[in-house]
Protein backbone atom coordinates (compact mmCIF):
# COMPACT_ATOMS: atom_id res chain seq x y z
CA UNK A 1 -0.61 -10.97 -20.78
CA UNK A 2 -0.47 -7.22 -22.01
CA UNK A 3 2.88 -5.28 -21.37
CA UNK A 4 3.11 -1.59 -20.81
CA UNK A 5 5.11 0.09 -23.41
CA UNK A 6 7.55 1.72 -22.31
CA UNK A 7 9.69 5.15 -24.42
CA UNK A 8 12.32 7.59 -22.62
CA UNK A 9 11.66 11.02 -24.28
CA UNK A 10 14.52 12.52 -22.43
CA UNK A 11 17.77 10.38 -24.76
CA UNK A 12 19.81 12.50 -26.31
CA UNK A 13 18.93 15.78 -24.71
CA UNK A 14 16.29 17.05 -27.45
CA UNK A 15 13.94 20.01 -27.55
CA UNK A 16 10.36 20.26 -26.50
CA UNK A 17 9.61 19.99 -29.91
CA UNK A 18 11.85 16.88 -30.86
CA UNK A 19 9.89 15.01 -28.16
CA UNK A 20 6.69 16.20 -28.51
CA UNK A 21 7.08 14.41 -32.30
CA UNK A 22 8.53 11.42 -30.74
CA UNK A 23 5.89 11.28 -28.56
CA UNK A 24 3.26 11.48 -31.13
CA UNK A 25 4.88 8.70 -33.13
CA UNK A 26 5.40 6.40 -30.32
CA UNK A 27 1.41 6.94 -29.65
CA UNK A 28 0.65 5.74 -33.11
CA UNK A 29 3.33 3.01 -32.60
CA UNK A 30 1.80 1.75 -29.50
CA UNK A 31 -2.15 1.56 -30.87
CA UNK A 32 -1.11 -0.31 -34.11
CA UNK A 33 0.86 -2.47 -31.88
CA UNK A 34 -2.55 -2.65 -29.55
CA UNK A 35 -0.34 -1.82 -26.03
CA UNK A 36 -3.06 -0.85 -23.63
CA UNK A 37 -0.27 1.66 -22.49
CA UNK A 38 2.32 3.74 -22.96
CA UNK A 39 4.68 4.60 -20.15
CA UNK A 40 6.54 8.03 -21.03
CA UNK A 41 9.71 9.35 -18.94
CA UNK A 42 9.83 13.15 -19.75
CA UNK A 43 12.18 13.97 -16.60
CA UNK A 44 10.90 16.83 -14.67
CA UNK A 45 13.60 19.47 -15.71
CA UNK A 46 16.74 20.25 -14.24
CA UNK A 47 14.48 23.13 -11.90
CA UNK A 48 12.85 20.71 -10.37
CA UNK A 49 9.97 23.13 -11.68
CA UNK A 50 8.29 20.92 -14.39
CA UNK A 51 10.63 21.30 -17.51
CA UNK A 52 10.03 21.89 -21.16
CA UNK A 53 9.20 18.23 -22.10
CA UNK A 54 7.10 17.38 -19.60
CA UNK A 55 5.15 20.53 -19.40
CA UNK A 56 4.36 20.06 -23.77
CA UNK A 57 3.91 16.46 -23.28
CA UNK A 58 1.29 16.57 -20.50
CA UNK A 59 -0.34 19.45 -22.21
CA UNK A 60 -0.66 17.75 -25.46
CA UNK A 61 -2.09 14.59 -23.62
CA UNK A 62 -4.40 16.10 -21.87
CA UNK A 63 -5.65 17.40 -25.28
CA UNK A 64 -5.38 13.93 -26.17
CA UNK A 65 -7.71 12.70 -23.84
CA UNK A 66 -10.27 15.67 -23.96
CA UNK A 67 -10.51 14.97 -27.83
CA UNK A 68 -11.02 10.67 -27.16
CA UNK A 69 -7.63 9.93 -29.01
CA UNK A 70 -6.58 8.15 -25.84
CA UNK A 71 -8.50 6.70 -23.21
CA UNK A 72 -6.62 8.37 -19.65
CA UNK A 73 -3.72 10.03 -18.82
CA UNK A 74 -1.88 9.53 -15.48
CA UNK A 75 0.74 11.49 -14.15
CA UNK A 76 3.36 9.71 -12.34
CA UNK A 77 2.74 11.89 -9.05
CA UNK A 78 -0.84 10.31 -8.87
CA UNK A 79 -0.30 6.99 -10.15
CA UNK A 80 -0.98 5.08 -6.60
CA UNK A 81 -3.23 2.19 -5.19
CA UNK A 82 -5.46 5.50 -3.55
CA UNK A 83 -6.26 6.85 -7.11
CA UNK A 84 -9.48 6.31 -9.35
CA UNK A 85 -8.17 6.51 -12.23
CA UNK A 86 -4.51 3.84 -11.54
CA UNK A 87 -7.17 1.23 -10.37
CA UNK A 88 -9.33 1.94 -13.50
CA UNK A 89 -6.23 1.46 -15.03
CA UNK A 90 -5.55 -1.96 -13.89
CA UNK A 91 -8.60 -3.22 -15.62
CA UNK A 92 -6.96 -2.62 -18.81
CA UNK A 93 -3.13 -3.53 -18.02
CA UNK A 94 -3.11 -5.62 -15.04
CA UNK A 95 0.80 -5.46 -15.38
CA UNK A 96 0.34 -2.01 -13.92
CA UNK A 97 0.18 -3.23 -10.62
CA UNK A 98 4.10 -4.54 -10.96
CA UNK A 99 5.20 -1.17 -12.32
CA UNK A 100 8.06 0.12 -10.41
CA UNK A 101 6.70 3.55 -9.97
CA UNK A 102 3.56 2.96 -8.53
CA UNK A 103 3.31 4.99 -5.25
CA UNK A 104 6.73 6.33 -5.79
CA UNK A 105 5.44 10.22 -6.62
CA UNK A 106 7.42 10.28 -9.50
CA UNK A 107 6.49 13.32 -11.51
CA UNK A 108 9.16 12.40 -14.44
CA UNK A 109 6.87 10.04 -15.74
CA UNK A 110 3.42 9.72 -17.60
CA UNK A 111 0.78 6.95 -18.35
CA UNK A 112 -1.08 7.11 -20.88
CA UNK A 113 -3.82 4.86 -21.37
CA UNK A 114 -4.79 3.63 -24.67
């Protein structure tokens, strides 16, 4: 069975930048490793706004997907049993289905799908 890989951008308090790389080198992590995805927490700022990691994170994801570097990108507020693109999703990481954030709205998190 394929497991979601799973990487908490928020340790240690770093910038926008700091993540963003960590982010990009946990996406080449997971493909050589051949996870069919990569859960992110990115928080969703102390505002309760959309803070500085998860706003550069989804933005360079979405850029991600647009150019084919990664098959779909789910935001944890949409990730539910009602959504497309989660039972798309399934198809490619059945394990999905068990993830503790499914229908939970939880906008500090993002999948991506590889």
């Amino acid at each position: 069975m394929k497991h979601i890989r799973e990487i908490n951008l928020e340790l240690g308090r770093p910038t926008a930048d700091e993540a963003l790389r960590r982010l990009k080198g946990e996406l080449w992590a997971a493909k050589t490793m051949r996870a069919p995805v990569l859960k992110i927490i990115h928080g969703y700022g102390s505002s309760g706004k959309g803070g500085r990691i998860r706003t550069a994170c989804r933005s360079y994801l979405r850029q991600a997907r647009a150019s084919g570097q990664v098959r779909d990108v789910i935001c944890g507020e949409d990730f539910s049993l009602f959504s497309e693109a989660t039972r798309q999703a399934f198809c490619v990481c059945d394990a999905l289905r068990r993830d503790r954030d499914l229908d939970n709205d939880n906008n500090g998190v993002t999948f991506v799908i590889l």
